[in-house]
PDB file of N, CA and C in Angstrom:
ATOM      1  N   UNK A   1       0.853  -1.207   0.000  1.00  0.00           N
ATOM      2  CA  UNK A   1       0.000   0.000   0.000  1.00  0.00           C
ATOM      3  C   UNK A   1       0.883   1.250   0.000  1.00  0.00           C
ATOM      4  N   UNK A   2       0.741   2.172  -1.209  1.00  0.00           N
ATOM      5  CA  UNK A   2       1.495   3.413  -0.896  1.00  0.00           C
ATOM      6  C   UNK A   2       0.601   4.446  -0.555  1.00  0.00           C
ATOM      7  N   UNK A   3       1.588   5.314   0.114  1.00  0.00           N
ATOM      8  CA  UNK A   3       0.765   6.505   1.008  1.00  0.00           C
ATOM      9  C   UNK A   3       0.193   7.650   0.030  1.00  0.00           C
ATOM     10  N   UNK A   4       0.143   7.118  -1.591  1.00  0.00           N
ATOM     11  CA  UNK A   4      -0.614   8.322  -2.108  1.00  0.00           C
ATOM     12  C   UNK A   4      -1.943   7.153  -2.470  1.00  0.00           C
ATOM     13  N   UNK A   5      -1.974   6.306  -1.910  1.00  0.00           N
ATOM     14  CA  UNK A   5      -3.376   5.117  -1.878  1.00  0.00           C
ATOM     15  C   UNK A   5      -4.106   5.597  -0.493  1.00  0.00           C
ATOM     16  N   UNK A   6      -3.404   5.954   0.277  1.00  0.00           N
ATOM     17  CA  UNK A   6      -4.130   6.674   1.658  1.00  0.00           C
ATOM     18  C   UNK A   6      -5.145   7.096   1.578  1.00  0.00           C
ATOM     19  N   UNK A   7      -4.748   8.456   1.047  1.00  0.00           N
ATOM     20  CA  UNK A   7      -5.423   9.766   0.977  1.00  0.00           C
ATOM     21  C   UNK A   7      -6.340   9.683   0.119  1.00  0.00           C
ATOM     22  N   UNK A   8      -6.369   8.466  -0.965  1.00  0.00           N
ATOM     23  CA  UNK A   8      -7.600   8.682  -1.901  1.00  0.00           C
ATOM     24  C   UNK A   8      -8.255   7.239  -1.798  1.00  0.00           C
ATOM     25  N   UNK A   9      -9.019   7.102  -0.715  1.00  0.00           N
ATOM     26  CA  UNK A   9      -9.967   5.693  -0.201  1.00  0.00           C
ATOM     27  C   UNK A   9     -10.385   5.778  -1.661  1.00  0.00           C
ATOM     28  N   UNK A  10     -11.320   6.659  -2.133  1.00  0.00           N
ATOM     29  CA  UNK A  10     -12.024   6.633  -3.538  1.00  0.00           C
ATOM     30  C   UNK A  10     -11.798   5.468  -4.783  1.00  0.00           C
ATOM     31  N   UNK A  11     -10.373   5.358  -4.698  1.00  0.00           N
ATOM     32  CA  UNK A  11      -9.549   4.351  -5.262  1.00  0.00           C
ATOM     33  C   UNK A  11      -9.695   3.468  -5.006  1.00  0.00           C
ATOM     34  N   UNK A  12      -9.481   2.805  -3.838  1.00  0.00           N
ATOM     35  CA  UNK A  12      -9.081   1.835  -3.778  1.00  0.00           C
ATOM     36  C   UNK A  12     -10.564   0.801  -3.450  1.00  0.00           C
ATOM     37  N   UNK A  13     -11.588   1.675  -3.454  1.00  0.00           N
ATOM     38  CA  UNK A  13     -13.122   1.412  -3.505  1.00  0.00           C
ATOM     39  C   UNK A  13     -13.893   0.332  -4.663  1.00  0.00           C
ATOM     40  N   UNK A  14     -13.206   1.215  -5.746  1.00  0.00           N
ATOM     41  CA  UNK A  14     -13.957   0.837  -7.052  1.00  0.00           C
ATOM     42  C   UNK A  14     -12.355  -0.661  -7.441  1.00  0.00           C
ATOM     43  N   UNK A  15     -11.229  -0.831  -6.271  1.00  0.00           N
ATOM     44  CA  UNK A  15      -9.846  -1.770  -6.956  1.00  0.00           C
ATOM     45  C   UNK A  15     -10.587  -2.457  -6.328  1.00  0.00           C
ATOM     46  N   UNK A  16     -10.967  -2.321  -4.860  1.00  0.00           N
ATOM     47  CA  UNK A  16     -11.800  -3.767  -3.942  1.00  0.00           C
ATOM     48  C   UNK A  16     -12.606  -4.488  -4.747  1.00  0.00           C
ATOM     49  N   UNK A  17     -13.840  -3.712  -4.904  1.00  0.00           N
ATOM     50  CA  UNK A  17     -14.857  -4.447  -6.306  1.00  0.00           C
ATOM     51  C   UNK A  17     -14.511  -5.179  -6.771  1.00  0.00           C
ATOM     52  N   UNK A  18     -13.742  -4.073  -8.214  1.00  0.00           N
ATOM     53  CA  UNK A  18     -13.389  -5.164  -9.023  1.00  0.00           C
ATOM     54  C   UNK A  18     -12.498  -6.814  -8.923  1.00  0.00           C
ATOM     55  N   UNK A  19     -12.243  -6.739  -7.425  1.00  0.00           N
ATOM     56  CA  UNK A  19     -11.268  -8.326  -7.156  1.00  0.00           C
ATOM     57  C   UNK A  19     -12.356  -9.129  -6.481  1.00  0.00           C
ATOM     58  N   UNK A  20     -13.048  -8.435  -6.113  1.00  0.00           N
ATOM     59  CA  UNK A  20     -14.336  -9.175  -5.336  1.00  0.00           C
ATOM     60  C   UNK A  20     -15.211  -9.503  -6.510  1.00  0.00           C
ATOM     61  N   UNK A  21     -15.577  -9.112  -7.319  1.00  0.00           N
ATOM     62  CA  UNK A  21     -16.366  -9.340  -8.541  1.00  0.00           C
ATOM     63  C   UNK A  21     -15.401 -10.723  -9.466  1.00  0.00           C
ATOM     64  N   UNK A  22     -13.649 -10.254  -9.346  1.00  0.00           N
ATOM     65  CA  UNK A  22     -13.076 -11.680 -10.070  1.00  0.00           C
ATOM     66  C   UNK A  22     -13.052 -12.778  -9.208  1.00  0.00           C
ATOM     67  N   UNK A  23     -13.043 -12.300  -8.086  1.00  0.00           N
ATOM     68  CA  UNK A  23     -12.755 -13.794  -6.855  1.00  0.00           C
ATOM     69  C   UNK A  23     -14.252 -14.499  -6.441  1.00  0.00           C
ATOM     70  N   UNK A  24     -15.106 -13.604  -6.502  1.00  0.00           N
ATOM     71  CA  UNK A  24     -16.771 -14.235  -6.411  1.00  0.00           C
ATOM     72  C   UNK A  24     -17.350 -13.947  -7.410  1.00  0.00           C
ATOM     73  N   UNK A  25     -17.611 -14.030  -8.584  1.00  0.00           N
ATOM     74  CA  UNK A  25     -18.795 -13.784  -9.664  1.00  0.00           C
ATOM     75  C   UNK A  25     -19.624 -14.338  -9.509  1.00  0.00           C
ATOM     76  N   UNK A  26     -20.281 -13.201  -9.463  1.00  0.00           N
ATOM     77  CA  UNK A  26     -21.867 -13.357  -8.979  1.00  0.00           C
ATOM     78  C   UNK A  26     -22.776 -13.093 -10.373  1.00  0.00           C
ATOM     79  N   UNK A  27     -24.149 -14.256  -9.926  1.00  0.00           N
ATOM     80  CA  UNK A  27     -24.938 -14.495 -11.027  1.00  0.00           C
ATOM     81  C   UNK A  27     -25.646 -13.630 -11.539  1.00  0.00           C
ATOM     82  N   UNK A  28     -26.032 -12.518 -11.299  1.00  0.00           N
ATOM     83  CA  UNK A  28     -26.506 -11.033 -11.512  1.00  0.00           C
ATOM     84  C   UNK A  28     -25.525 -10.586 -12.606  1.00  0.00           C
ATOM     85  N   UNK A  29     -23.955 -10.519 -12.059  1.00  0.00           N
ATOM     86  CA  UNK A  29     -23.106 -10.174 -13.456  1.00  0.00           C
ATOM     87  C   UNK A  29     -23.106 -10.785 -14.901  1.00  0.00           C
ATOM     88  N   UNK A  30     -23.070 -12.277 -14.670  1.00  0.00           N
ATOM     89  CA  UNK A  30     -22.944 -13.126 -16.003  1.00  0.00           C
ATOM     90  C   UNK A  30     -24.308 -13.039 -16.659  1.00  0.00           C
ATOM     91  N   UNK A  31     -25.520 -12.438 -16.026  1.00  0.00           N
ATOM     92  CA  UNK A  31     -26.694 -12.288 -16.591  1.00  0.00           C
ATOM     93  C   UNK A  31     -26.340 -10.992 -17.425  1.00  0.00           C
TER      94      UNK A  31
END
């Protein structure tokens, strides 16, 4: 984690998702 990832949660919001969306795909998406 670098400290200009800190200051902008915003980021790292929409990076969580998207690994949670590749590590669980969910049936709502593939629809």
């Amino acid at each position: 984690m670098s400290l200009e990832s800190s200051p902008n949660p915003e980021t790292t919001l929409p990076r969580d998702r998207e690994l949670v969306l590749k590590v669980i795909p969910m049936p709502a998406d593939c629809n």
